[in-house]
Structure formats: C-alpha cells, structure tokens
N, C-alpha and C. Protein backbone atom coordinates (compact mmCIF):
# COMPACT_ATOMS: atom_id res chain seq x y z
N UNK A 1 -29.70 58.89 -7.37
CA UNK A 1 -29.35 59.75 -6.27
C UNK A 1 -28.16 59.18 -5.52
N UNK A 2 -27.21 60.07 -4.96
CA UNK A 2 -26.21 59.77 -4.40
C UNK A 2 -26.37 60.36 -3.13
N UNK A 3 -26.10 59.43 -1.55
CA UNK A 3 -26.38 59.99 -0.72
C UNK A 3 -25.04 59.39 0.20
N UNK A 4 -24.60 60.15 1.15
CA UNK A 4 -23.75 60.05 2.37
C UNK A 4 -23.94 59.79 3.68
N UNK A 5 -23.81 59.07 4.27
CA UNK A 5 -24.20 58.64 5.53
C UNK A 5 -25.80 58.62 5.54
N UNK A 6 -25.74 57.60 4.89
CA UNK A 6 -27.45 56.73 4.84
C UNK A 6 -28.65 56.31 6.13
N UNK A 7 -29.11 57.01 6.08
CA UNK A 7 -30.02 56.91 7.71
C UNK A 7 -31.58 56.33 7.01
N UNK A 8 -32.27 55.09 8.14
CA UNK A 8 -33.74 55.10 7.82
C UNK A 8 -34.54 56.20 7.64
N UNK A 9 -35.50 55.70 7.46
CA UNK A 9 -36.69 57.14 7.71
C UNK A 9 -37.05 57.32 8.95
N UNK A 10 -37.89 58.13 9.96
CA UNK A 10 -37.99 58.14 11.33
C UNK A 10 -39.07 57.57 11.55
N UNK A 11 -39.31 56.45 12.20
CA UNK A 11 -40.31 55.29 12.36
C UNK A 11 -40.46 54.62 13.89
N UNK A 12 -41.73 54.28 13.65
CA UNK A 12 -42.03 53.42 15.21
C UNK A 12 -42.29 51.89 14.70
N UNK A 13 -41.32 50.85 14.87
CA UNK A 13 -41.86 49.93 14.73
C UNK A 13 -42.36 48.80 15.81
N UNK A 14 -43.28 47.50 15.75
CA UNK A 14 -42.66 46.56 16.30
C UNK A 14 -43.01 45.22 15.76
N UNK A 15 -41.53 44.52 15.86
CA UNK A 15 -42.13 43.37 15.39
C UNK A 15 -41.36 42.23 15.96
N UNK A 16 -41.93 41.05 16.18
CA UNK A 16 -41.54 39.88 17.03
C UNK A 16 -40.14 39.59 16.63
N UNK A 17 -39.43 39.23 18.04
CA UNK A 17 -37.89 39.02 17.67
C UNK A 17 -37.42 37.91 16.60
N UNK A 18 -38.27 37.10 16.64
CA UNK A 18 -38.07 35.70 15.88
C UNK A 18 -37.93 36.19 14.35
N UNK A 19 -38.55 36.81 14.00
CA UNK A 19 -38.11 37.60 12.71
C UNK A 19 -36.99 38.28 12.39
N UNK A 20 -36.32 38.84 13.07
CA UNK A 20 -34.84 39.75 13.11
C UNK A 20 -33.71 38.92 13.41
N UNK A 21 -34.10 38.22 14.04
CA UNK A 21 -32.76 37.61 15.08
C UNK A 21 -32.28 36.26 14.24
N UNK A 22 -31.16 36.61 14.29
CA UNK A 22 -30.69 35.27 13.50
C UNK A 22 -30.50 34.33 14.04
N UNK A 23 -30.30 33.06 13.43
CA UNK A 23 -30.22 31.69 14.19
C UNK A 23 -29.49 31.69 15.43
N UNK A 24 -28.41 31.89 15.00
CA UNK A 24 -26.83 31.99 16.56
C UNK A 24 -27.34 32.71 17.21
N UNK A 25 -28.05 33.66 17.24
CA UNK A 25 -28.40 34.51 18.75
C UNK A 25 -29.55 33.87 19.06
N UNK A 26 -30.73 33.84 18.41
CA UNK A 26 -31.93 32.93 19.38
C UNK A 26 -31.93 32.23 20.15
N UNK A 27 -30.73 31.45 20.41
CA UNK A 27 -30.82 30.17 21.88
C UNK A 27 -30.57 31.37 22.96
N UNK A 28 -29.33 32.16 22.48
CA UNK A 28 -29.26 32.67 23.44
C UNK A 28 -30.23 33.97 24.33
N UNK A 29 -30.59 34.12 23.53
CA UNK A 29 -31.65 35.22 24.07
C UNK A 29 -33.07 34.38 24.65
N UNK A 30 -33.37 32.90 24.14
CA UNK A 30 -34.41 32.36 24.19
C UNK A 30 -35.73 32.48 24.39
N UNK A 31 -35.76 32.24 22.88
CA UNK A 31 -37.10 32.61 22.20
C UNK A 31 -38.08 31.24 22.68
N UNK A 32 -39.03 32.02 23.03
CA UNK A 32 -40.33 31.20 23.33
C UNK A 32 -41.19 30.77 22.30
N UNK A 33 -41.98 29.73 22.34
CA UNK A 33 -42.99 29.62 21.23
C UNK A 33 -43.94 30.73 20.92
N UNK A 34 -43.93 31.66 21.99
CA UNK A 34 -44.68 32.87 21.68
C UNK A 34 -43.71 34.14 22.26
N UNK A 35 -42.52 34.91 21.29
CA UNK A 35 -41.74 35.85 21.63
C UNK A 35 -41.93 37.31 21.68
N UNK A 36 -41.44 37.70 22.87
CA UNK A 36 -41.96 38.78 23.39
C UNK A 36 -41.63 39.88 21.96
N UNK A 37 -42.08 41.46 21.53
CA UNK A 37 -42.55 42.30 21.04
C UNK A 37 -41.13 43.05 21.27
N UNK A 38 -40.35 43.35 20.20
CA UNK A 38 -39.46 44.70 20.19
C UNK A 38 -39.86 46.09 19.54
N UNK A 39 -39.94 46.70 20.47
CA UNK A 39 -40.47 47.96 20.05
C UNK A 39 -39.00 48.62 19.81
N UNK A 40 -39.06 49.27 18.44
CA UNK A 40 -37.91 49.91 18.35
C UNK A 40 -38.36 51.28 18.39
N UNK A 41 -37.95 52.55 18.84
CA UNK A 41 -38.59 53.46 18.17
C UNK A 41 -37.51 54.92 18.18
N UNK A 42 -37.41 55.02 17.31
CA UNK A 42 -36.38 56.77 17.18
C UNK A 42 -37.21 57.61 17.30
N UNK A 43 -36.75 58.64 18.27
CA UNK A 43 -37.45 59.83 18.15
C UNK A 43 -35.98 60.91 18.31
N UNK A 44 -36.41 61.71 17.38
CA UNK A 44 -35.73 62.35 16.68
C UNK A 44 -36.32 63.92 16.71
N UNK A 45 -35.42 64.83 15.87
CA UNK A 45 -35.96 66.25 15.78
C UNK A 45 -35.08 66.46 14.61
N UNK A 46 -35.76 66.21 13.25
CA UNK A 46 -35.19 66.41 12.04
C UNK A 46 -35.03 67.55 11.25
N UNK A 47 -33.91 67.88 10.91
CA UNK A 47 -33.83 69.18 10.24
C UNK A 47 -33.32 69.04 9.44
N UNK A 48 -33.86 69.67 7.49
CA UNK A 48 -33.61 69.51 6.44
C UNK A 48 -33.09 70.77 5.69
N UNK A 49 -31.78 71.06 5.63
CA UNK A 49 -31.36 72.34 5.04
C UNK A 49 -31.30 72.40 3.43
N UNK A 50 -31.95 72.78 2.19
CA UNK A 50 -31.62 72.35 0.95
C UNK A 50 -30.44 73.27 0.80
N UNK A 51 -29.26 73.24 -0.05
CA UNK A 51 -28.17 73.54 -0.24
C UNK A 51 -27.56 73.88 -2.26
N UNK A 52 -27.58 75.11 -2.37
CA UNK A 52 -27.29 74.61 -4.12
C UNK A 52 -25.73 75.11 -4.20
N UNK A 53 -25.06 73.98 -4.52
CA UNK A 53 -23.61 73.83 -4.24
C UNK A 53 -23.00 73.89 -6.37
N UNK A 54 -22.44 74.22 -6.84
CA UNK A 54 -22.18 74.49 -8.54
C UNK A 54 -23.20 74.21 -9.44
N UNK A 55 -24.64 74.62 -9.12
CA UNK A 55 -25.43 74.16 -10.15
C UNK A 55 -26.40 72.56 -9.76
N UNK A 56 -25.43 72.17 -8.60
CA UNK A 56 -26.41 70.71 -8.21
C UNK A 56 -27.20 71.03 -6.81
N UNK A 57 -28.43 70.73 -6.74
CA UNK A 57 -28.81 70.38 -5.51
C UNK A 57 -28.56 68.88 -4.14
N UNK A 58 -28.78 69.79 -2.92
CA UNK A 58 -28.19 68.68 -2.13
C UNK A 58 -29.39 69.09 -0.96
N UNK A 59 -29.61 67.75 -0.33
CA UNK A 59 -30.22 67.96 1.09
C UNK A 59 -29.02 67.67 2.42
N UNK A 60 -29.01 68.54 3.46
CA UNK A 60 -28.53 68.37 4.31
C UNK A 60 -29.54 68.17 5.33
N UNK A 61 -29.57 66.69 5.69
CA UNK A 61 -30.66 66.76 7.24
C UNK A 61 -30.00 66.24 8.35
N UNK A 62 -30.17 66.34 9.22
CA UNK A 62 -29.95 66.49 10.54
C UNK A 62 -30.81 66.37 11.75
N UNK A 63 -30.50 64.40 11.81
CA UNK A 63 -31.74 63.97 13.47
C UNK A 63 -30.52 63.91 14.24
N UNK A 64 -31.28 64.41 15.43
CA UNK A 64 -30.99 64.25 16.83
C UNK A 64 -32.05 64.13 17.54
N UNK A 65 -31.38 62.99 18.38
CA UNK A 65 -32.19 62.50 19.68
C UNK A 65 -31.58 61.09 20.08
N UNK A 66 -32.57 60.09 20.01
CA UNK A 66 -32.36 58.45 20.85
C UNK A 66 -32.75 57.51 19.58
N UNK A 67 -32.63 56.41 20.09
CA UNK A 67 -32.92 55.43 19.56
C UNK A 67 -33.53 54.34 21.00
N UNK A 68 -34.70 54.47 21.10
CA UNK A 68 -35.41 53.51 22.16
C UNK A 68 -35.66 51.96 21.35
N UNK A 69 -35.50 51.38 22.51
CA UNK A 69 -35.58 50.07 22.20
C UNK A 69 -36.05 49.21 24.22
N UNK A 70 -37.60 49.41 24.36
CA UNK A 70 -37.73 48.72 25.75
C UNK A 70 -37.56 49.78 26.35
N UNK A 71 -36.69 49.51 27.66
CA UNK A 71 -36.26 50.36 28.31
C UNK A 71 -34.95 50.74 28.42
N UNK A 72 -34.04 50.24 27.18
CA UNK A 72 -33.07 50.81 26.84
C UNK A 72 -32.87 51.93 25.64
N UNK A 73 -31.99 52.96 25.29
CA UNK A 73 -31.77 53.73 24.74
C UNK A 73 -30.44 54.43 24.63
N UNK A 74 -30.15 55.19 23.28
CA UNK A 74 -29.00 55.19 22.80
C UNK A 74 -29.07 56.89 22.21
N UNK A 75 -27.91 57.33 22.36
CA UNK A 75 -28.13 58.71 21.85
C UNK A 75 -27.57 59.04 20.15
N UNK A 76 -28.31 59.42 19.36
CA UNK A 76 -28.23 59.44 18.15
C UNK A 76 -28.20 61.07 17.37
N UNK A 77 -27.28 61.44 17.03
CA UNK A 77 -26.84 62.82 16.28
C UNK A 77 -26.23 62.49 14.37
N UNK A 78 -26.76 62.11 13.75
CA UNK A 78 -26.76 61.68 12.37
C UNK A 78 -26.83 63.05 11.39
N UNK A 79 -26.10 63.23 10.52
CA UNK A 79 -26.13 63.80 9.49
C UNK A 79 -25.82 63.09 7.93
N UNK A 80 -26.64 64.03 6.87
CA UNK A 80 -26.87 62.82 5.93
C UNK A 80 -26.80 64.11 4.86
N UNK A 81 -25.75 64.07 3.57
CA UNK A 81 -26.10 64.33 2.75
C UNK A 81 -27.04 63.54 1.48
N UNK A 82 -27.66 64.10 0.60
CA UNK A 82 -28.29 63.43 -0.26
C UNK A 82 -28.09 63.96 -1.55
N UNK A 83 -28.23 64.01 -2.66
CA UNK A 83 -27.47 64.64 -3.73
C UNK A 83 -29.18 64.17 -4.48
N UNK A 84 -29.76 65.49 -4.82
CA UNK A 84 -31.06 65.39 -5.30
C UNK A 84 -31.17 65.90 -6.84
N UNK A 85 -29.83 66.27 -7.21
CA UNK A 85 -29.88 66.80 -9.02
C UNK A 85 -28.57 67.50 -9.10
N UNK A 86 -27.64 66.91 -10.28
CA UNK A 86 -26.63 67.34 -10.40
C UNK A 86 -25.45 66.32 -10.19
N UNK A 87 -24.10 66.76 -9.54
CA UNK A 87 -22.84 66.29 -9.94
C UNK A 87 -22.24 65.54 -8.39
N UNK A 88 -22.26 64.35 -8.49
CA UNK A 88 -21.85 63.80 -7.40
C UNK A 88 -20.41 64.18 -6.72
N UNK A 89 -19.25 64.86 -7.55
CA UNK A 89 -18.23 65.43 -6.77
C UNK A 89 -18.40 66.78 -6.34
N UNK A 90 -19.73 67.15 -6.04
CA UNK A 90 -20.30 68.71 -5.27
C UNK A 90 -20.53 68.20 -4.15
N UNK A 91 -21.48 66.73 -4.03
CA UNK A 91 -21.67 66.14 -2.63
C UNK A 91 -20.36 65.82 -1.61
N UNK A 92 -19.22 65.47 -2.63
CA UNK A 92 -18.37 64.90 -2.13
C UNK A 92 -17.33 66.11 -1.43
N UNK A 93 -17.55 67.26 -2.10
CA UNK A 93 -17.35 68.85 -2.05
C UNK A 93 -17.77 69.19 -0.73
N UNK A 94 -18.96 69.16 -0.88
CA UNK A 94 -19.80 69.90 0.21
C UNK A 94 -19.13 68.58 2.28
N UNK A 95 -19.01 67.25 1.55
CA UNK A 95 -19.07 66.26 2.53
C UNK A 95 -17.42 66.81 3.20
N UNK A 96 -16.67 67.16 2.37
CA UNK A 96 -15.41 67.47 2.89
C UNK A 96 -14.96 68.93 3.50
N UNK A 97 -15.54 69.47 2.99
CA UNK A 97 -15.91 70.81 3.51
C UNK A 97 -16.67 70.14 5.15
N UNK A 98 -17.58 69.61 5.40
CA UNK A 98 -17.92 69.87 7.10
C UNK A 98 -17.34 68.70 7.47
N UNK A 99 -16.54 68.03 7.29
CA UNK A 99 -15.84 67.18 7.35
C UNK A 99 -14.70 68.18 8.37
N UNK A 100 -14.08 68.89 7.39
CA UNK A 100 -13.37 69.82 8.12
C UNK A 100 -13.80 70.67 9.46
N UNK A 101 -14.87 70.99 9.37
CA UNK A 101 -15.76 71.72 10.20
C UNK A 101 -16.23 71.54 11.55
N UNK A 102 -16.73 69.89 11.51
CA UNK A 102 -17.50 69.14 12.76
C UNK A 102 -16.64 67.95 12.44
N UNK A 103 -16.72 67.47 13.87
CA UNK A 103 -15.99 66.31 14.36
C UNK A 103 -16.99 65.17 13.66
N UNK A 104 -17.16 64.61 12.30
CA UNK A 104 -18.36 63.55 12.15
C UNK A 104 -17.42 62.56 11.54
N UNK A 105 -18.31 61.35 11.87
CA UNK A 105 -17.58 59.73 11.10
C UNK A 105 -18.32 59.32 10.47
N UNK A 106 -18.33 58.18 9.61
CA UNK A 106 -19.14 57.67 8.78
C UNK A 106 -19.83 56.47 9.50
N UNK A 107 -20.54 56.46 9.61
CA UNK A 107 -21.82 55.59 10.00
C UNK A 107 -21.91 54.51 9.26
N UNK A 108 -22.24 53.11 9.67
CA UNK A 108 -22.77 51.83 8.76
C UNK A 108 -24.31 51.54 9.50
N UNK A 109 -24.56 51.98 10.49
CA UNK A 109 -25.80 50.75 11.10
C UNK A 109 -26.82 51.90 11.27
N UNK A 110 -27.95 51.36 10.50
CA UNK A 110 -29.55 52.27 10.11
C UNK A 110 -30.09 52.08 11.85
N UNK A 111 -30.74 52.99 12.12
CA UNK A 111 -31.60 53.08 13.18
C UNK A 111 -32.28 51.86 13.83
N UNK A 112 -32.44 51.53 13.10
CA UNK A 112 -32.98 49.90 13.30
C UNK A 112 -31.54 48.59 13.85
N UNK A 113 -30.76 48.77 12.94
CA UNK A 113 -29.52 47.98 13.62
C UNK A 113 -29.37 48.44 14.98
N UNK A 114 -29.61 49.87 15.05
CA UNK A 114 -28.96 49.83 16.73
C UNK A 114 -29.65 49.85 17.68
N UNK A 115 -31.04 49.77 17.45
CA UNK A 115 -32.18 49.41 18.36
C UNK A 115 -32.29 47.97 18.71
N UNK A 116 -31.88 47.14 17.35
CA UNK A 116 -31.97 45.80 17.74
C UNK A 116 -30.56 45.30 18.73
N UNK A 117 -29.80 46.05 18.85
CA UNK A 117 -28.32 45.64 19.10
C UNK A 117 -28.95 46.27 20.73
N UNK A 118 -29.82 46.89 21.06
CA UNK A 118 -29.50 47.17 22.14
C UNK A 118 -30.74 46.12 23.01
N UNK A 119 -31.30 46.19 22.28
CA UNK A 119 -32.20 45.00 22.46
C UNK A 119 -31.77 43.42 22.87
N UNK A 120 -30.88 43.20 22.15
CA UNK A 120 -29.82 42.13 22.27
C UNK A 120 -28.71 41.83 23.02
N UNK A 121 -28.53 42.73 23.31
CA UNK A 121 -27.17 43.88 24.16
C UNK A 121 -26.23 43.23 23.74
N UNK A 122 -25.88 43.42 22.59
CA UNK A 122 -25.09 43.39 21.49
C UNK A 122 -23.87 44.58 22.07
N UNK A 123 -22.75 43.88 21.55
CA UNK A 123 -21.29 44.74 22.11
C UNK A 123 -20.76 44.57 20.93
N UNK A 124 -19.97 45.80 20.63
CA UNK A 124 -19.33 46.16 19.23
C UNK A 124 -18.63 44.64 19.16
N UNK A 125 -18.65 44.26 17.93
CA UNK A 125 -17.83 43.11 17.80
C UNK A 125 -16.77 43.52 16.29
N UNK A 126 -15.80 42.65 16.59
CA UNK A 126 -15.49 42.47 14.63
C UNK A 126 -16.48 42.25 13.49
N UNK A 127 -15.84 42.76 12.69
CA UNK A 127 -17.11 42.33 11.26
C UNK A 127 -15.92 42.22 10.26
N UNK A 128 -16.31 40.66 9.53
CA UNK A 128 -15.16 39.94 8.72
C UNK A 128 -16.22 40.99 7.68
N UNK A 129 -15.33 40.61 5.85
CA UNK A 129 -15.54 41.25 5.10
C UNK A 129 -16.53 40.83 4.54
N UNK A 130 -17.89 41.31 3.44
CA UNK A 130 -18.81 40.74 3.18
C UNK A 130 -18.57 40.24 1.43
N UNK A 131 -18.58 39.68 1.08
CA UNK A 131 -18.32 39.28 -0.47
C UNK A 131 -19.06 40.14 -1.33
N UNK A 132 -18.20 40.74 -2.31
CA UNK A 132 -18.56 41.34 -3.50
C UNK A 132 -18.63 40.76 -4.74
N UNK A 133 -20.53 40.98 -5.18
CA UNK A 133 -20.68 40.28 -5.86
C UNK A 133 -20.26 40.79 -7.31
N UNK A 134 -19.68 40.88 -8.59
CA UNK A 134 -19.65 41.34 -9.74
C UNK A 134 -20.12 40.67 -10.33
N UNK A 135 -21.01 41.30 -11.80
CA UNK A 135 -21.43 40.74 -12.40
C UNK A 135 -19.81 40.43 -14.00
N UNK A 136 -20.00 39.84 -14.60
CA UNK A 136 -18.89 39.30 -15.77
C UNK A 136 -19.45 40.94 -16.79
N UNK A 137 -20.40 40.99 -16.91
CA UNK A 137 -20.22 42.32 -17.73
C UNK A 137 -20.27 43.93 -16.99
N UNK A 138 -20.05 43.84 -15.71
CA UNK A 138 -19.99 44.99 -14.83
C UNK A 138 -19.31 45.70 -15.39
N UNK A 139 -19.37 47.39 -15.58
CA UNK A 139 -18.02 48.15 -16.65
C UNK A 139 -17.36 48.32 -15.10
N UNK A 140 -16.12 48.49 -15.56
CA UNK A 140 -14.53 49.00 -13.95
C UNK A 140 -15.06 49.77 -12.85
N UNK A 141 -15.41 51.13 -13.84
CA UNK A 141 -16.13 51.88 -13.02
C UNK A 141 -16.28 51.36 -11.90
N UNK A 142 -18.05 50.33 -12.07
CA UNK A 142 -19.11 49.85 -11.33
C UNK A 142 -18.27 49.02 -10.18
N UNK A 143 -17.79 48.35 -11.04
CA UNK A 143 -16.74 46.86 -10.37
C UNK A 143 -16.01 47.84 -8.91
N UNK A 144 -15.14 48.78 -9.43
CA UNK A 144 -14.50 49.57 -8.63
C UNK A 144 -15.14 50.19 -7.46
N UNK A 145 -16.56 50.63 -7.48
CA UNK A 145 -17.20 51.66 -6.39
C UNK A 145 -17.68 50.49 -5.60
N UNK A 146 -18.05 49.41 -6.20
CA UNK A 146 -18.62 48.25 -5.38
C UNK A 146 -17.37 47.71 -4.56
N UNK A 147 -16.16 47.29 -5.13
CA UNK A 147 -15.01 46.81 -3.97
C UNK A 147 -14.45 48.07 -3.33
N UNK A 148 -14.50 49.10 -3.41
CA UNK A 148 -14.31 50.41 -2.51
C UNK A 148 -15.05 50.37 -1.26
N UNK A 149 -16.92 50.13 -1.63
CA UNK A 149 -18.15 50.62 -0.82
C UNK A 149 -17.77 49.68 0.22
N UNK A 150 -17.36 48.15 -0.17
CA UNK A 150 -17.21 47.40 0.69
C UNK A 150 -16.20 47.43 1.41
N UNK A 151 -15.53 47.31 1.03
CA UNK A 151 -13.49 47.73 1.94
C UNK A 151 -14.03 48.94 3.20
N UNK A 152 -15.01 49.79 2.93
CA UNK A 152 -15.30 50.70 3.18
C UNK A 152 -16.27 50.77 4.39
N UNK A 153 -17.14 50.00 4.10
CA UNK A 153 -18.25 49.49 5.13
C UNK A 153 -17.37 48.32 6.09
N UNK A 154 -16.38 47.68 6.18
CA UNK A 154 -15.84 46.40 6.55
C UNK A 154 -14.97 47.73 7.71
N UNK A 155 -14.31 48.52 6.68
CA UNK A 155 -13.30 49.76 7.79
C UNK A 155 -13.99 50.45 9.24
N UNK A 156 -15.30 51.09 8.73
CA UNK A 156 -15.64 51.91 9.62
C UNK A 156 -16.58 50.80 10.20
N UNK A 157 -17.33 49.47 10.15
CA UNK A 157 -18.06 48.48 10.70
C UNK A 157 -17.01 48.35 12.42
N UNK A 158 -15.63 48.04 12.07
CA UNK A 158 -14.91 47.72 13.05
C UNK A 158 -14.76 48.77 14.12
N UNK A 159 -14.30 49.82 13.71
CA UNK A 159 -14.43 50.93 14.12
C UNK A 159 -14.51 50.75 16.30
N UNK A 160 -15.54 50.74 16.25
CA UNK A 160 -16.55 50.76 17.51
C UNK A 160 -15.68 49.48 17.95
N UNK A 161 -15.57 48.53 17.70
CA UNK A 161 -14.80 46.92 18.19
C UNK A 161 -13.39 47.74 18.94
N UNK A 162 -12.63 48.12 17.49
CA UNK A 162 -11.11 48.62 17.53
C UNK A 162 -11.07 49.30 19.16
N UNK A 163 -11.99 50.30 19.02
CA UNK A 163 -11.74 51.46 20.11
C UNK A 163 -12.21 50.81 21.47
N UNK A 164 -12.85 49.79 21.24
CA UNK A 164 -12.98 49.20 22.64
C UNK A 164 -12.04 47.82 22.86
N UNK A 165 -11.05 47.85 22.11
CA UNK A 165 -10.04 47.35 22.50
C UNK A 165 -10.03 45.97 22.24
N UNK A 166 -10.67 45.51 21.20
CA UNK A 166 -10.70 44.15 20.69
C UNK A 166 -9.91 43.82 19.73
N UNK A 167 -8.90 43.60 19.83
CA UNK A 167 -8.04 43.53 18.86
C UNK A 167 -8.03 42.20 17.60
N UNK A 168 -9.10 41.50 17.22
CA UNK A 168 -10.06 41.42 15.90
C UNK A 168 -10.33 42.06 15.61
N UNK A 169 -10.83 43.30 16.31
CA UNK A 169 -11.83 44.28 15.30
C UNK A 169 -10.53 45.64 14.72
N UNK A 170 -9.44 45.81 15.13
CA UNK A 170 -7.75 46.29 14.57
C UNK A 170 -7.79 45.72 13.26
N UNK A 171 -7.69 43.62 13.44
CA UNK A 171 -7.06 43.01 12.48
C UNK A 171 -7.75 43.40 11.38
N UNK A 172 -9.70 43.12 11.47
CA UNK A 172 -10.22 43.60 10.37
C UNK A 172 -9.90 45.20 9.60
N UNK A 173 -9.91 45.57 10.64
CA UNK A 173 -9.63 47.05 9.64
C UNK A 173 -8.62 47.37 9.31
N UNK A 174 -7.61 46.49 9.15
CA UNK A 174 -6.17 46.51 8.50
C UNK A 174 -6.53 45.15 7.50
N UNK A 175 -7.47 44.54 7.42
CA UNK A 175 -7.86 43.74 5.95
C UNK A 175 -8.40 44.37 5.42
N UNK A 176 -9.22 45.26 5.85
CA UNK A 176 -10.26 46.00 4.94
C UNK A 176 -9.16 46.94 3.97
N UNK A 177 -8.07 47.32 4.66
CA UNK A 177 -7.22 48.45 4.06
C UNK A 177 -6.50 47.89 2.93
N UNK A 178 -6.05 46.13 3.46
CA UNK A 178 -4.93 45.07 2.55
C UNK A 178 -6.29 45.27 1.40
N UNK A 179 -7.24 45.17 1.43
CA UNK A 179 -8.15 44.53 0.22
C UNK A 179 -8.42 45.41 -0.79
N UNK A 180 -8.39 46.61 0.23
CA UNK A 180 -8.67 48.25 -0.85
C UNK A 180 -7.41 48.08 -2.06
N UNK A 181 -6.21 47.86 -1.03
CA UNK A 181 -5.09 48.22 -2.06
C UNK A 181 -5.28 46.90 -3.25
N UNK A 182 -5.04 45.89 -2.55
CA UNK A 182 -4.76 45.05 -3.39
C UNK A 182 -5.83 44.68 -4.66
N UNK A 183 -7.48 45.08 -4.64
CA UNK A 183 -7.99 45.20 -5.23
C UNK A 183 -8.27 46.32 -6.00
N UNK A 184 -8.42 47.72 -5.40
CA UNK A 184 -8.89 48.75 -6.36
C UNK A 184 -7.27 48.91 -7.04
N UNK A 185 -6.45 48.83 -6.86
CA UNK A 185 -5.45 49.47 -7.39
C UNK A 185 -5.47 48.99 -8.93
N UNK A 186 -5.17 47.81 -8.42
CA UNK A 186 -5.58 47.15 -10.15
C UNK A 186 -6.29 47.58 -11.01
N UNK A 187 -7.55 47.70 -10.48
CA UNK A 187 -8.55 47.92 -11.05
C UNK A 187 -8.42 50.25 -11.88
N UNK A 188 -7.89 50.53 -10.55
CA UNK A 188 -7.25 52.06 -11.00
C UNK A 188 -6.27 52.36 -12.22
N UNK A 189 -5.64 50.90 -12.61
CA UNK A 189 -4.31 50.87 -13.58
C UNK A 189 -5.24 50.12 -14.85
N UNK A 190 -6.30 49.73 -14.66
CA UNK A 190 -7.02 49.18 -15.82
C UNK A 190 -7.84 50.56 -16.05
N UNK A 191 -8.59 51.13 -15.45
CA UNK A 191 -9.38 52.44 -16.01
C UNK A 191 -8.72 53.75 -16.87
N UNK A 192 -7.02 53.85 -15.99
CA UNK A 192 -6.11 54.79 -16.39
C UNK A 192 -6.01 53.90 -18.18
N UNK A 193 -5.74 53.06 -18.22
CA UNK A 193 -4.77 52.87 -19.36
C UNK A 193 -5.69 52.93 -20.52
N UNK A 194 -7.54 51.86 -20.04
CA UNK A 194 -8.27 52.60 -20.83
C UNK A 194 -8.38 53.60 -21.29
N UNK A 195 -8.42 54.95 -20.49
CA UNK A 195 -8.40 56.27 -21.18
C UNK A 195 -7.55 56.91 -21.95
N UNK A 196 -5.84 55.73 -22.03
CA UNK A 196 -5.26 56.37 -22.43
C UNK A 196 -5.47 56.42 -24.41
C-alpha cells in the first residue's frame, strides 16, 4: 500500500515520560525516580471518503480536531491519502489534483510527535539529515525512492524552524535540496540508460 501524508490511528495513550524522552532532554525537564504520566490524547472527527480514480482504489480520510497533551493542546486538520488497490501514479493523480484545490502541506510528525513536543514545549527546531541506509543489492529504483523519501522528510521537517525565522532550519532545507540533486540525479542517469 502506498499512502500520503501518513497519520497514526486515533488513540488515547499514556505512558511515563522516561520512556519517550531522550537522554538530552531528561535533565532538562527532570525526571524523577518516579515520572509524572503523559497523557497524550487526539480527539478527532474522522471522515473516510473511498474514491475509484482509473481502475485503482483510494481512501481519502480526513481528522479534525486537537491533539491534547495535559493541559496543553494543538489544533490538528490532517488529510491522508491511502492507495488500497491499483496504480500508485492515480494516488499521486488524485494528491495533485487537491493539491491544487486546498491550501495543504506535507506533514512529517504522527500525532504522537506533537503531543509529546507540546508536552516538552518543544519549539520548531532544525532537523540535520537522517542517514540512508542501502542495502549493496537494493535495485535503483528502491535506492532512489529511499534518498528522495529522505531529502524529503529533512525539507518539509524544517519547514516550521524556517518560518519562524531560524535560520538553521533555511540552511537545512537548502541541504536537503543540495542532496536531492546531487544524489538522485545520478541515480536518474543510471535508471535512464538502463532502459536504454
């Protein structure tokens, strides 16, 4: 299955911070030998449109509402294609089509990232790039969608930094762009010549 703007499922969780929180933030938040309970919880009002776009099926759903976390909260309007049978350039069809339509961006952080971030009171920061792993017998293809997904997730990660005026979170998303080129391209002139 091929899906677009990837969202959790709609859930109540909670579970002790000491589990989530990574080393570098725990002093600062300071964790006790016994740490207090993050309740994360989305509440939402989900709507699932099925869609048959050339022969493939697609889900279009659609939460709106919050993302609670304590007594803080965040307002959340997510849309998600999912590609449930059929041809992944119908999703990509259908994604550009309301693309055109509604003002939407691409999303990186699941329901849960932004409950914990508010929990943390976490402020958009930079996000350096994350290493892509290939395997030695990966076919181009594979190799290719994997250094794309990432260039990709590294672009719109900054996003939120950029616009609040951090200018690390600019630099990254002008590496993320140096890395697209300088990696997929290659990789675009090895697939072409294969086919030829």
């Amino acid at each position: 299955m091929t899906s677009i703007v990837a969202s959790a499922e709609i859930i109540s969780c909670a579970r002790p911070l000491s589990r989530v929180v990574s080393a570098s933030i725990a002093p600062a938040i300071c964790l006790s030998a016994r740490p207090p309970i993050a309740a994360i919880t989305p509440r939402v009002r989900r709507t699932v449109y099925p869609i048959q776009s050339g022969g493939s099926e697609i889900e279009l759903t659609i939460d709106k509402g919050k993302v609670e976390a304590g007594r803080q909260s965040s307002p959340l309007c997510e849309v998600e294609l999912e590609l449930k049978r059929g041809e992944s350039a119908e999703l990509f069809k259908l994604a550009r089509m309301l693309a055109e339509e509604v003002p939407v961006q691409l999303a990186v952080k699941s329901k849960a990232e932004r409950g914990y971030a508010l929990i943390v009171g976490e402020l958009p920061a930079a996000v350096k790039a994350a290493p892509v792993v290939l395997m030695p017998d990966s076919i181009r293809q594979a190799a290719f969608q994997a250094i794309a997904r990432a260039c990709l997730r590294q672009l719109v990660a900054n996003q939120p930094a950029t616009l609040g005026g951090d200018a690390e979170g600019l630099h990254q998303m002008r590496v993320a762009l140096r890395r697209r080129q300088s990696r997929c391209l290659p990789t675009c002139f090895l697939i072409r010549r294969r086919r030829r």
